[in-house]
Protein backbone atom coordinates (compact mmCIF):
# COMPACT_ATOMS: atom_id res chain seq x y z
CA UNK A 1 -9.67 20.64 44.05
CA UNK A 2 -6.11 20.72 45.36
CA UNK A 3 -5.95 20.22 49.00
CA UNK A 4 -4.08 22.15 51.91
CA UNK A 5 -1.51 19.53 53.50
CA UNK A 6 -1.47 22.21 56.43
CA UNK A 7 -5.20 22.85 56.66
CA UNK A 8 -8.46 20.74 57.74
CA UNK A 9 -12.33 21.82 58.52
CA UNK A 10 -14.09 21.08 61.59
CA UNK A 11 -17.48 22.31 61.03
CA UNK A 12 -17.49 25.83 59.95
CA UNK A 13 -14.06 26.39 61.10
CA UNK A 14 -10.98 26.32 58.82
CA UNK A 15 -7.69 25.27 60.97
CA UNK A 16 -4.02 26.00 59.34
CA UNK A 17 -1.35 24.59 60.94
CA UNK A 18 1.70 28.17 60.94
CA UNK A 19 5.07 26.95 61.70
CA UNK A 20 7.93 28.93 62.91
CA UNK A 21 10.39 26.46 64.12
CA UNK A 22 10.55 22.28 63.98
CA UNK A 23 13.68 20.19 65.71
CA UNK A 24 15.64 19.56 69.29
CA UNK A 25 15.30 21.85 71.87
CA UNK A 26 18.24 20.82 73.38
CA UNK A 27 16.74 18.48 76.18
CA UNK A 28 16.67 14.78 76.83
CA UNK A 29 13.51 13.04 77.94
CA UNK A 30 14.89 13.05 81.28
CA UNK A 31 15.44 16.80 81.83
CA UNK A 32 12.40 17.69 79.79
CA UNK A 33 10.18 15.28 81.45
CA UNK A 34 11.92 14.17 84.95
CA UNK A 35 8.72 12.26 86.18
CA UNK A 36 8.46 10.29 82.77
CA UNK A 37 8.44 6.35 83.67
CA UNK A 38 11.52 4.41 83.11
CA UNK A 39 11.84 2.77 79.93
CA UNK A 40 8.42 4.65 78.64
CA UNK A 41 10.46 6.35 76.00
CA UNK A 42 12.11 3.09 74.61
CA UNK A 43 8.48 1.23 74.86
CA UNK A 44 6.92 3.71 72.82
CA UNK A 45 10.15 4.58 70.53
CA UNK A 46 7.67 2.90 67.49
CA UNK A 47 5.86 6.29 67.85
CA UNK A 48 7.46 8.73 69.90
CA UNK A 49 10.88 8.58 67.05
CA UNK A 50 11.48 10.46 64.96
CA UNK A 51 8.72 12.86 65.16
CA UNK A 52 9.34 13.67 69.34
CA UNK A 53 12.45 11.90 70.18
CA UNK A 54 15.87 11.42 68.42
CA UNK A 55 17.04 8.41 70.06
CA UNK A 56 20.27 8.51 68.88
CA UNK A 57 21.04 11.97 70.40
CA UNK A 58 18.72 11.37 73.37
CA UNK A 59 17.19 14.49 72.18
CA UNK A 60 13.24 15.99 72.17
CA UNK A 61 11.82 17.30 69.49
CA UNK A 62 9.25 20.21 69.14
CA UNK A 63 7.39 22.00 67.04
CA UNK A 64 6.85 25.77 67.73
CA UNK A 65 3.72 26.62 65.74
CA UNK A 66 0.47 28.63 65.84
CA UNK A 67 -2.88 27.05 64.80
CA UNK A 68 -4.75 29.97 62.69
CA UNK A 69 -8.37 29.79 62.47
CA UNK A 70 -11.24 31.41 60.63
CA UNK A 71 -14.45 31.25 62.22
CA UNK A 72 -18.18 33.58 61.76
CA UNK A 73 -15.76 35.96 59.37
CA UNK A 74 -12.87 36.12 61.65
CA UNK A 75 -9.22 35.34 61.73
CA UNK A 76 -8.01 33.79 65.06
CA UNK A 77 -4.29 33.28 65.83
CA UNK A 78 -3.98 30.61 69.05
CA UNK A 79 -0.29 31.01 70.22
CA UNK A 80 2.33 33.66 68.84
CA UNK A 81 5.52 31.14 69.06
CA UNK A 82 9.08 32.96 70.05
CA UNK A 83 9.00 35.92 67.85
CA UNK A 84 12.23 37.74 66.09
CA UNK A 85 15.12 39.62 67.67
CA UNK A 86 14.02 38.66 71.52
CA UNK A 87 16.96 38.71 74.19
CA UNK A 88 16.09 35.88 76.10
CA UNK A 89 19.59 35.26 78.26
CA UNK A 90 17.56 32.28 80.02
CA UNK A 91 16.39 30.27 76.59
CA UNK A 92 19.19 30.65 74.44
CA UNK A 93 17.41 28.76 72.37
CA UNK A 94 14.84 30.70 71.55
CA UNK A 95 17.32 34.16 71.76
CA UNK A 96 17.67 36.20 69.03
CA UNK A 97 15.71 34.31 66.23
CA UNK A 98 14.82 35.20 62.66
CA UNK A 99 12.54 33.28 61.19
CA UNK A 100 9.98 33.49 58.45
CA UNK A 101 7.07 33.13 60.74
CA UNK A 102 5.52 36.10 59.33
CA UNK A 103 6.06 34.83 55.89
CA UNK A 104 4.37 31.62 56.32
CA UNK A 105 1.22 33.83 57.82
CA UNK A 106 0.80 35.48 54.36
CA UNK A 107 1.41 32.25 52.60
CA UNK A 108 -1.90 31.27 54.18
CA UNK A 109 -3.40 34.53 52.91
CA UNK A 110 -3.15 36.59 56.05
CA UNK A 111 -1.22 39.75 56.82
CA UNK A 112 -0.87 40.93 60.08
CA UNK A 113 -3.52 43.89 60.04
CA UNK A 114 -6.16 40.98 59.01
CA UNK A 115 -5.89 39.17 62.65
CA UNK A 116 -8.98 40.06 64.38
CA UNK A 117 -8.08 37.79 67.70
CA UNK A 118 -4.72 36.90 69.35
CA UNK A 119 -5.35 33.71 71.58
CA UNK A 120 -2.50 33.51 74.21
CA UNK A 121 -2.82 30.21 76.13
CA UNK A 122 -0.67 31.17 78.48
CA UNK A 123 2.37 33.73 79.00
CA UNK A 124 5.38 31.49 78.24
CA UNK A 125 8.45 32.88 75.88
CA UNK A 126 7.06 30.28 73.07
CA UNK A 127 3.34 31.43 73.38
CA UNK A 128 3.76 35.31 73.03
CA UNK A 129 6.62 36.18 71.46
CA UNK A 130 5.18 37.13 67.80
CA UNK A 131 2.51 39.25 70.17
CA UNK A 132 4.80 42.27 69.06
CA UNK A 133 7.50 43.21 66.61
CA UNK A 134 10.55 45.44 66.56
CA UNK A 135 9.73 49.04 65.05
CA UNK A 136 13.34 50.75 65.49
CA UNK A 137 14.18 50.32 69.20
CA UNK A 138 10.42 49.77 70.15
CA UNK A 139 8.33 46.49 70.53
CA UNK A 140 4.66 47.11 68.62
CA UNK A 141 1.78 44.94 68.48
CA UNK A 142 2.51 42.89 65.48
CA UNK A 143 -1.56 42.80 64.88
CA UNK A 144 -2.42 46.40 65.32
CA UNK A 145 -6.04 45.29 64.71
CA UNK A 146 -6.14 42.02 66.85
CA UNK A 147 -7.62 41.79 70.43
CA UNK A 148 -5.54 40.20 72.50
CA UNK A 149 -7.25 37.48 74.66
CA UNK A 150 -4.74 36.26 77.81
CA UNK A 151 -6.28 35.20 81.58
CA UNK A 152 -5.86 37.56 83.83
CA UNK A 153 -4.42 34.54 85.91
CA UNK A 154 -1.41 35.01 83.76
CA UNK A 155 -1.61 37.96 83.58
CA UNK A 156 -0.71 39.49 86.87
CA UNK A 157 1.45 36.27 87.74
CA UNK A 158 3.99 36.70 84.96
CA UNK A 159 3.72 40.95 85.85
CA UNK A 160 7.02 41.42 87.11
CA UNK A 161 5.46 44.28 89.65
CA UNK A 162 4.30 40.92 91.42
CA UNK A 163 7.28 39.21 91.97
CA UNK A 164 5.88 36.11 91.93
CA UNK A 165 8.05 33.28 91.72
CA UNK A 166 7.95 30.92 89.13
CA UNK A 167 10.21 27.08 88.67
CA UNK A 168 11.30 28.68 85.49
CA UNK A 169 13.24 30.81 87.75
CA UNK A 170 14.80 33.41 85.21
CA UNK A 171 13.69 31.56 82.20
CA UNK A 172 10.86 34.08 81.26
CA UNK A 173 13.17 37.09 81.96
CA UNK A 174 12.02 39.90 79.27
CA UNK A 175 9.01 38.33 78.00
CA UNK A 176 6.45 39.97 79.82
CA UNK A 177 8.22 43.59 79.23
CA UNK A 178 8.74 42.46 75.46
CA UNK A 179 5.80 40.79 74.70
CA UNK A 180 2.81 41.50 77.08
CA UNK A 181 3.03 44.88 78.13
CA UNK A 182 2.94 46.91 74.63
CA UNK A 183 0.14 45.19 73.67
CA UNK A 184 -1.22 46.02 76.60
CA UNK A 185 -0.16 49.44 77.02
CA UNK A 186 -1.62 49.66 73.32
CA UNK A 187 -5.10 48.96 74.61
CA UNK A 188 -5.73 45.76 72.92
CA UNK A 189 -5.82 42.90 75.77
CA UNK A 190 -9.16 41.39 76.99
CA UNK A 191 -8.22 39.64 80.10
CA UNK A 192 -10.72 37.48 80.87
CA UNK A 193 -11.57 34.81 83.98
CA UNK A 194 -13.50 31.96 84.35
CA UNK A 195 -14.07 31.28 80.98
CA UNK A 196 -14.81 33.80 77.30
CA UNK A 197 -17.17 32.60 74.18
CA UNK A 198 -15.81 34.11 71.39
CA UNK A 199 -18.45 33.06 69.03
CA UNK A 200 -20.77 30.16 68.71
CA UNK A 201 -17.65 27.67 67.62
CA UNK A 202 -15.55 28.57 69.85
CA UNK A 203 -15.13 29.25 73.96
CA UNK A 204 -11.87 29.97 76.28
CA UNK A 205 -11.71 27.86 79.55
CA UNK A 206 -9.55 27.81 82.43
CA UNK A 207 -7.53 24.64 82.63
CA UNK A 208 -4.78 25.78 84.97
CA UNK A 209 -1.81 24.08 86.10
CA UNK A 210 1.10 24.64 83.36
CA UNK A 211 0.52 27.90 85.25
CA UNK A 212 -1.76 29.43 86.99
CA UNK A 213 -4.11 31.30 84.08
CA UNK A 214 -3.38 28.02 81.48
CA UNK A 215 -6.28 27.62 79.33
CA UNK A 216 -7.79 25.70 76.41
CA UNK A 217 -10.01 26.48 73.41
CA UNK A 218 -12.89 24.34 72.82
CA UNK A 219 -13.93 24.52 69.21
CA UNK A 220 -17.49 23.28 68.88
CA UNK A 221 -19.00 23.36 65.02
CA UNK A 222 -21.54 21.13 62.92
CA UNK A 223 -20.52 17.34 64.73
CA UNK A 224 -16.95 18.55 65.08
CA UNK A 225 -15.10 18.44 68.19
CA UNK A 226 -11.39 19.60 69.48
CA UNK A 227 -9.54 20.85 72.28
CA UNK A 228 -6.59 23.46 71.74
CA UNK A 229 -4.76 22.34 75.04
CA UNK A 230 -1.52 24.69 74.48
CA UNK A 231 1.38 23.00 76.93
CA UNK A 232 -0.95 20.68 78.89
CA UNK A 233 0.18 18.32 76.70
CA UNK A 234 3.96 18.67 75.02
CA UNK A 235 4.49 15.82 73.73
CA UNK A 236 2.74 12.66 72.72
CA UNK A 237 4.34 10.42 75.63
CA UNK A 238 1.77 12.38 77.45
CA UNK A 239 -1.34 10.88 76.16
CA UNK A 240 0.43 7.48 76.95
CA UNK A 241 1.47 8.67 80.13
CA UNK A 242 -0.94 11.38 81.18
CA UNK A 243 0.79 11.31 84.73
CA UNK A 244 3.96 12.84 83.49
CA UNK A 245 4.60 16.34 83.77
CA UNK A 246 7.02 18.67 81.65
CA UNK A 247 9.58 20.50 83.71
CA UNK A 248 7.67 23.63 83.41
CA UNK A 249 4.63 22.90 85.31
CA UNK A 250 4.02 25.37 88.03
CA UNK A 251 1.63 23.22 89.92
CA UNK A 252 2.39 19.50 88.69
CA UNK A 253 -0.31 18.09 90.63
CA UNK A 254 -3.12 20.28 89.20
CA UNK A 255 -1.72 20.13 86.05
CA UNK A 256 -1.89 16.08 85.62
CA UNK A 257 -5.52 16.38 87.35
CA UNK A 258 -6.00 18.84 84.25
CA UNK A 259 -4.71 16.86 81.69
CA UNK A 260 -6.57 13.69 82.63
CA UNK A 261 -10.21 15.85 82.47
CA UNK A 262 -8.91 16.99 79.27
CA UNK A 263 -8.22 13.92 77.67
CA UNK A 264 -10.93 12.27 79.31
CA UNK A 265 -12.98 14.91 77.52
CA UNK A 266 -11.77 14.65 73.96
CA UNK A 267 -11.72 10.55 74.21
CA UNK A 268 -15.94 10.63 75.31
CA UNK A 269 -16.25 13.86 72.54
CA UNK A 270 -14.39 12.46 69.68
CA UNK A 271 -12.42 15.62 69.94
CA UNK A 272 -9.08 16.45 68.43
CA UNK A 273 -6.64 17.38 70.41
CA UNK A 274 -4.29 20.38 69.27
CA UNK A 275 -1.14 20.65 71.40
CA UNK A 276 0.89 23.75 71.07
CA UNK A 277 4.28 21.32 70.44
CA UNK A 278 3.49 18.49 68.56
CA UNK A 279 5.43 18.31 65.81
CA UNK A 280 4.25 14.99 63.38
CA UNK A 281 0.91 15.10 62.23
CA UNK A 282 0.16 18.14 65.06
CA UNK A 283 -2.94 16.60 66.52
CA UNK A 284 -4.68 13.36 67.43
CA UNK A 285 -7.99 12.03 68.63
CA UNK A 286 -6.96 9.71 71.48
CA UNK A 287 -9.17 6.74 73.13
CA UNK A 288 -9.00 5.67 76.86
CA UNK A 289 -6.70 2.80 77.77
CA UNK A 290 -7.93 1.95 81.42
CA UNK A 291 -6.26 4.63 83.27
CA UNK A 292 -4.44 6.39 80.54
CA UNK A 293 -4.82 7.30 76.88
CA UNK A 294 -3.92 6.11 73.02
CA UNK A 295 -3.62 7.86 69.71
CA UNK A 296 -6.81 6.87 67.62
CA UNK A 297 -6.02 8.75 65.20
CA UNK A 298 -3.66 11.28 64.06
CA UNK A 299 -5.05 14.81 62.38
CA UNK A 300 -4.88 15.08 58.53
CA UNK A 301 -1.58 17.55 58.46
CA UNK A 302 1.37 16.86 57.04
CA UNK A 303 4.01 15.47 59.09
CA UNK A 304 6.87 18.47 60.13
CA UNK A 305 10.11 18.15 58.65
């Protein structure tokens, strides 16, 4: 039987890897990752290049994707990516887009009214921005028959009622208004706290410090293991380097305290570990390395191009 270069099976759980965008984002290492160690980019080039560093442009790479699972009968999207037609004045790199994203979703057999759950790791402009969809002048829910699961963390921190400020600054200017509150106002969000099974596979934790309502799926199955971390790890210099924050943390000291019990975690498990961003092979098991963390193993996808 022909195989799926964008699919694998952990357990009873089918995982599709849905792109919507692959390439620079328009940062260096050193703005996208300001507390990287010198010279950690050039020591692990022989991995890191091409797949999450251009060297010769001094550029990072990214991968804005969703992983789409089916599990007990149901189809689960984790992340929404940047969506079409957003204003984003902020990231005017992710402003104004129009991509195929939905396209690819039905190449993998699923059209919007089949979603039965919208996993949001977190409210960021690439997390939630396929949430809804321009009807005429309106934003609807793009999966009118999808709950939406986000932490109510999030939640009421991105809620611009709240004022709450953020070290994006104006960077997620729209999104919330956009992307999070039709859904919302459409009755379809479960915000949830502490932590949400879903089914027996899978079960939503807290693991805050991206921002405050970050979280991760745990996908449990048969002897399979992994760890959908979202942006608690960006790129793979991170595993390497678990101390190193992106410039997006909110709280950067609970979020390298978070990343180190994740990895931890998925090294003792044998779990793989889906970031939202990797572009490559998408995921990895990783091993310990006294303090920090190496790439075991990278997932069976195809590398992005």
């Amino acid at each position: 039987m022909e195989q799926n270069p964008e699919q694998i099976t952990l357990g009873d759980v089918t995982v599709t890897r849905i792109k919507e965008f692959y390439g620079s984002v328009e940062m260096t290492p050193g703005e996208f990752f300001p507390d990287s160690p010198d010279g950690s980019w050039d020591e692990h080039r022989g991995w890191l290049a091409p797949d999450f560093w251009n060297p010769e442009a001094d550029e990072c790479h990214s991968a804005i994707q969703s992983w789409l699972l089916r599990s007990e009968g149901r189809t689960i999207l984790v992340d929404t990516g940047v969506g079409n037609h957003k204003d984003r004045p902020y990231s005017p790199v992710w402003s104004r887009l129009d991509t195929s994203y939905l396209d690819t979703l039905a190449a993998a057999g699923v059209r919007p009214e089949d979603v039965d759950i919208v996993v949001n790791t977190h409210l960021h402009v690439d997390h939630v921005g396929w949430n809804t969809r321009l009807d005429g002048r309106s934003w609807v829910p793009t999966f009118p028959n999808a709950t939406y699961l986000m932490t109510r963390r999030d939640f009421e921190f991105w809620d611009p009622a709240n004022e709450n400020k953020s070290v994006l600054g104006r960077g997620n200017q729209n999104v919330f208004e956009d992307s999070v509150a039709p859904v919302h106002q459409a009755g379809l969000t479960q915000l949830w706290e502490g932590s949400y099974r879903i089914d027996k596979n899978l079960r939503l934790d807290l693991a805050p410090g991206h921002t405050p309502g970050s979280s991760v799926l745990a996908l449990e199955s048969g002897g399979d293991r992994a760890l959908f971390v979202g942006d608690l790890v960006h790129t793979a210099l991170q595993i390497a380097e678990p101390e190193t924050n992106s410039c997006f943390c909110e709280a950067p000291a609970e979020s390298r305290a978070t990343r180190h019990k994740l990895l931890g975690h998925a090294a003792e498990n044998n779990a793989l570990v889906f970031p939202a961003h990797f572009g490559g092979q998408g995921a990895a098991e990783v091993e310990r390395n006294g303090s920090k963390f190496a790439i075991k193993q990278w997932a069976a996808f195809s590398r992005l191009s």
